[in-house]
Protein backbone atom coordinates (compact mmCIF):
# COMPACT_ATOMS: atom_id res chain seq x y z
CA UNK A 1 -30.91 -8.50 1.16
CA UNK A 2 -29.09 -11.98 1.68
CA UNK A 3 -33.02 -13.66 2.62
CA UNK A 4 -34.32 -12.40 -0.12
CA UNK A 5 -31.96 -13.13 -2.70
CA UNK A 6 -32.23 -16.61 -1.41
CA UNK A 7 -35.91 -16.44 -2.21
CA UNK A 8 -35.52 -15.09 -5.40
CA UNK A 9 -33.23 -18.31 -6.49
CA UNK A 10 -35.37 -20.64 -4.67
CA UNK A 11 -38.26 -19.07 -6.80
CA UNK A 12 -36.13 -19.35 -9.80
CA UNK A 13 -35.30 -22.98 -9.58
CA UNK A 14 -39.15 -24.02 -8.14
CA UNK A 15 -40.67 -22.24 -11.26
CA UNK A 16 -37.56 -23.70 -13.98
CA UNK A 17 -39.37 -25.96 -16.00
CA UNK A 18 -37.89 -29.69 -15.87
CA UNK A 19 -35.96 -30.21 -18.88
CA UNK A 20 -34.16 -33.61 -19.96
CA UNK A 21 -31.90 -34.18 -22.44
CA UNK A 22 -30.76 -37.69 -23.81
CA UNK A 23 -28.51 -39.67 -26.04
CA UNK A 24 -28.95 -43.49 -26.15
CA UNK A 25 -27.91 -46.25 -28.63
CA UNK A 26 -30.73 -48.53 -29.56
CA UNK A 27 -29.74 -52.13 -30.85
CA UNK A 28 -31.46 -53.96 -33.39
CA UNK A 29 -35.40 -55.36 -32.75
CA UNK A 30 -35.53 -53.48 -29.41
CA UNK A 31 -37.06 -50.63 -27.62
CA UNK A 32 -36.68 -48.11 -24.91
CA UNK A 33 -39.27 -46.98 -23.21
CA UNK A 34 -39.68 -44.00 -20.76
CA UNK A 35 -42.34 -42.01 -18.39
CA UNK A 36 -43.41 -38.81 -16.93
CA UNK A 37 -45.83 -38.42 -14.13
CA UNK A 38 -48.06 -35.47 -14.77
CA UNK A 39 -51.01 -33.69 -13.52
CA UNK A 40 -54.38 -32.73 -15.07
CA UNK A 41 -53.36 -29.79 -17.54
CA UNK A 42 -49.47 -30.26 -17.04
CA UNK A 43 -47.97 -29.84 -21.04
CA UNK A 44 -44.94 -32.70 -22.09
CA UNK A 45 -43.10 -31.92 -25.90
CA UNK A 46 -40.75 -34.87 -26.84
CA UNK A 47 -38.49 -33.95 -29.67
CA UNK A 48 -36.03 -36.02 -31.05
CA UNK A 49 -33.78 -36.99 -33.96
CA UNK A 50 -31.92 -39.84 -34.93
CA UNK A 51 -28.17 -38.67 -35.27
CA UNK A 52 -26.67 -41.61 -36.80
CA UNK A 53 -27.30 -45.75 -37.63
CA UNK A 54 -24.09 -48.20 -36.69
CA UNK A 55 -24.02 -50.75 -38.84
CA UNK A 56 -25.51 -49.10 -41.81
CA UNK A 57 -29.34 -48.46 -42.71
CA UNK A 58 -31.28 -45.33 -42.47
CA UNK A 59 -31.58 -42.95 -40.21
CA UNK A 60 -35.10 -43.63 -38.93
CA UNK A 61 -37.07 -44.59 -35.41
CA UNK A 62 -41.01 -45.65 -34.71
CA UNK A 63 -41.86 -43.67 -31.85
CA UNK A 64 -45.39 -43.45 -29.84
CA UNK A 65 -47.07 -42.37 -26.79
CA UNK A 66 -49.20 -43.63 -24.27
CA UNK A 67 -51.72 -42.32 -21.34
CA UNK A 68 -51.66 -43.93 -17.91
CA UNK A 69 -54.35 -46.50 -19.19
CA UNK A 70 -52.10 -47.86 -22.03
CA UNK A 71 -54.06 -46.18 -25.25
CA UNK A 72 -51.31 -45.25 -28.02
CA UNK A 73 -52.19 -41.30 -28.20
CA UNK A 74 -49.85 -40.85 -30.83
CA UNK A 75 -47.63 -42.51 -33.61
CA UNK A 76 -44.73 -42.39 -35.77
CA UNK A 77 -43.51 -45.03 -37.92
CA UNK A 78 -39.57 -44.74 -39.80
CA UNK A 79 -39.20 -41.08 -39.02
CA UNK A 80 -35.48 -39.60 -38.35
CA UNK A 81 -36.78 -36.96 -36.57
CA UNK A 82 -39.95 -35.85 -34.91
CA UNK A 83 -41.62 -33.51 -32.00
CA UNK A 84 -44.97 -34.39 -29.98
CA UNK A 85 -46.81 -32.06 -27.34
CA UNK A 86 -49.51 -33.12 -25.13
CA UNK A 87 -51.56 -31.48 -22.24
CA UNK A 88 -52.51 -33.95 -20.12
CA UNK A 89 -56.21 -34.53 -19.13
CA UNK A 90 -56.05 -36.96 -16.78
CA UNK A 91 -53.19 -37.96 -13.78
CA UNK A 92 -50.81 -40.60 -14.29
CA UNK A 93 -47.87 -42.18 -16.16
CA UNK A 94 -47.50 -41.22 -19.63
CA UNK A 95 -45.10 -43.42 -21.42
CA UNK A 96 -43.38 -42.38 -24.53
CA UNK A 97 -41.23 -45.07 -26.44
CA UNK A 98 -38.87 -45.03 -28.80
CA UNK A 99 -38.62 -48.58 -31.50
CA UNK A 100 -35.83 -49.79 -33.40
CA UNK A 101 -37.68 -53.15 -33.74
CA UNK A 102 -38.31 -52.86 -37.06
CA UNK A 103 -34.45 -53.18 -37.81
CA UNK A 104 -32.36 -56.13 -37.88
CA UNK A 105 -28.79 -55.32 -38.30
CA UNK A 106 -28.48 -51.72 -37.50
CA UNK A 107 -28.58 -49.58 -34.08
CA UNK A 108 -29.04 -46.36 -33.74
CA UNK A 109 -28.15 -43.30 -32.26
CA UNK A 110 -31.03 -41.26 -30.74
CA UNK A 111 -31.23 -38.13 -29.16
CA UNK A 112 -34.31 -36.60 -27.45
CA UNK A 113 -35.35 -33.82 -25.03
CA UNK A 114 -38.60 -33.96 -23.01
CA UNK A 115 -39.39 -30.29 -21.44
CA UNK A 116 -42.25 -29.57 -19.72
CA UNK A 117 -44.54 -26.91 -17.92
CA UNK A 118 -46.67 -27.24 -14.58
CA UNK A 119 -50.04 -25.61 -14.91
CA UNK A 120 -51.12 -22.75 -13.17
CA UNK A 121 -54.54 -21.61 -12.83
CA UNK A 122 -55.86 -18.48 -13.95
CA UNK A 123 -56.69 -17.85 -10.41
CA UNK A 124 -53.30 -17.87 -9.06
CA UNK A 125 -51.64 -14.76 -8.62
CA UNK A 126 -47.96 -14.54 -10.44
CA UNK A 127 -46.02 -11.90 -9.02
CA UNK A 128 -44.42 -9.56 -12.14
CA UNK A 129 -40.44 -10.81 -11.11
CA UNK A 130 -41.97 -14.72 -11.37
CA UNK A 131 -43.42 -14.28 -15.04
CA UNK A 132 -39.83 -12.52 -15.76
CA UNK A 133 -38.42 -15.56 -14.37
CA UNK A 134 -40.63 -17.86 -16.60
CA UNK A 135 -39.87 -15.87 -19.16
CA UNK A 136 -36.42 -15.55 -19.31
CA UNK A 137 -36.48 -19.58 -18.86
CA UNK A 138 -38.77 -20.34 -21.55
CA UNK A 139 -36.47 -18.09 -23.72
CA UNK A 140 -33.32 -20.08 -22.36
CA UNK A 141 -35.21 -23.18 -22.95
CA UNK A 142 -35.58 -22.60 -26.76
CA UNK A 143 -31.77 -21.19 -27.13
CA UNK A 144 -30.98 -24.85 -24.98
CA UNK A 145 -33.26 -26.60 -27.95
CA UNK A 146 -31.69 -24.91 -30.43
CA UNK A 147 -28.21 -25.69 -29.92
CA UNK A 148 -29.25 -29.58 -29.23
CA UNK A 149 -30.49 -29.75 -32.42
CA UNK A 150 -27.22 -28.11 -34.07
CA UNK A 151 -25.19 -30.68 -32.20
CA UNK A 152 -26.99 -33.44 -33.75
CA UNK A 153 -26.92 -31.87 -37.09
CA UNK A 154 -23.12 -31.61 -36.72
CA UNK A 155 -22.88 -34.92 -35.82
CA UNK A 156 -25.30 -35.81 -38.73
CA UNK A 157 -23.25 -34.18 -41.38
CA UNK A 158 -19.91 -35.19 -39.71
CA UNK A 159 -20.49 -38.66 -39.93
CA UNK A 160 -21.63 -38.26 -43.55
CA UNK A 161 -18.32 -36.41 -44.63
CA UNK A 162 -16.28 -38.82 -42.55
CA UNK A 163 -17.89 -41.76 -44.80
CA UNK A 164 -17.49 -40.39 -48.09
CA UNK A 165 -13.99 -39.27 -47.10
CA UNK A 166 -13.33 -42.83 -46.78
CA UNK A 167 -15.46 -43.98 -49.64
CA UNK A 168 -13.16 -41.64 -52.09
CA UNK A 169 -9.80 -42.39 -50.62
CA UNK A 170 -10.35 -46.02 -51.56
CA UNK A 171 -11.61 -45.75 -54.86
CA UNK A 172 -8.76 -43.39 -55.36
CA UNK A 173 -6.29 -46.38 -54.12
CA UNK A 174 -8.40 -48.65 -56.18
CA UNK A 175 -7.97 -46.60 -59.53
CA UNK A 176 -3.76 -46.41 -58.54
CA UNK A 177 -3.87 -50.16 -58.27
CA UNK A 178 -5.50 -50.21 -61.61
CA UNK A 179 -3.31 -47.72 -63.16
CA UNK A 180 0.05 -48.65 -62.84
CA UNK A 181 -1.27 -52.65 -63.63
CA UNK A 182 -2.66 -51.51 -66.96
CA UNK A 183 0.69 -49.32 -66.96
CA UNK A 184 3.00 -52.48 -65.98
CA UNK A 185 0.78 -54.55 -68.92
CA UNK A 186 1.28 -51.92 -71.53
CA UNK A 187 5.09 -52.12 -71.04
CA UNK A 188 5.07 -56.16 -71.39
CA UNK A 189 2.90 -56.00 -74.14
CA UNK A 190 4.68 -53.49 -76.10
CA UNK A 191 7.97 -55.20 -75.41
CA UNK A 192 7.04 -58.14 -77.08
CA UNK A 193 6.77 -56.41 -80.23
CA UNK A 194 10.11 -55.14 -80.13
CA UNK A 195 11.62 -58.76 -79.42
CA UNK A 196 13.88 -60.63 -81.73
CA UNK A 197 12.16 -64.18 -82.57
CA UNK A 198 14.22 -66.77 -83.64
CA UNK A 199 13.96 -69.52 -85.21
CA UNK A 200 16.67 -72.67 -85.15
């Protein structure tokens, strides 16, 4: 029983499809860059989203892809968020990037998962508790996608209420200042009516 519950999670974890999840800041005019080493029909998706900017300006990334040789497979210019799948038809590197180059004051805050799958011929035999397994992870996988993307929205939206939060509590001590000096020059100026002039 032991042995073969061994197996089982051995199986499990051999057949889990590699999953990576990232946050990184990216300053101003750079890039970061990033590979996988797959085989011929191995499938890659990249999805990411910018979840905030420090230092103000939008919420956007360039982001592109390229096969072992160097070719750009795919582009994406001032996007805040994005997914990309490939099957790869060849061996090698592929290189994904992602380019804040086109800004020059503000750096942002990326997150991105790359998940994967290893091909498996149609010749290959799958036993019926391995495509349960695969199953079951390719389920957990989307559920794991899911709330990464609700974490960044969170973020998103908390940053934005955070900033207007401060935006109307200063406007809101700028109108008080305003007030009570229009208040303070109303008094003055009405005095002076009610003063006695005179003249020697």
């Amino acid at each position: 029983m032991l042995p073969r519950l061994a197996n089982l999670l051995t199986l499990f974890f051999l057949v889990l499809p590699f999953t990576l999840a990232h946050r990184i800041d990216i300053d101003p005019g750079e890039k970061d860059c990033y590979f996988e080493s797959l085989q011929p029909q191995d499938r890659m998706t990249i999805t990411y989203e910018v979840g905030g900017s420090i230092g103000g300006g939008h919420l956007d990334i360039d982001f592109y892809v390229t096969d072992p040789q160097g070719k750009t497979i795919y582009t994406q210019h001032k996007k805040s968020q994005g997914s990309f799948s490939l099957s790869a038809d060849r061996p090698g590197k592929f290189s994904y990037c992602f380019s804040n180059e086109m800004s020059s004051y503000a750096r942002k805050v990326l997150s991105f998962n790359v998940h994967g799958q290893l091909y498996i011929g149609e010749d290959e035999q799958i036993a019926p508790v391995e495509q349960e397994i695969r199953d079951l992870s390719a389920g957990l996988q989307l559920v794991k996608d899911e709330q990464a993307y609700l974490v960044v929205r969170e973020r998103v939206h908390r940053d934005t209420c955070e900033s207007t939060n401060s935006r109307v509590k200063w406007w809101a001590i700028v109108q008080t200042v305003i007030l009570f000096s229009l208040c303070a020059w109303n008094v003055h100026y009405l005095k002076s009516w009610f003063e006695v002039k005179r003249v020697l």
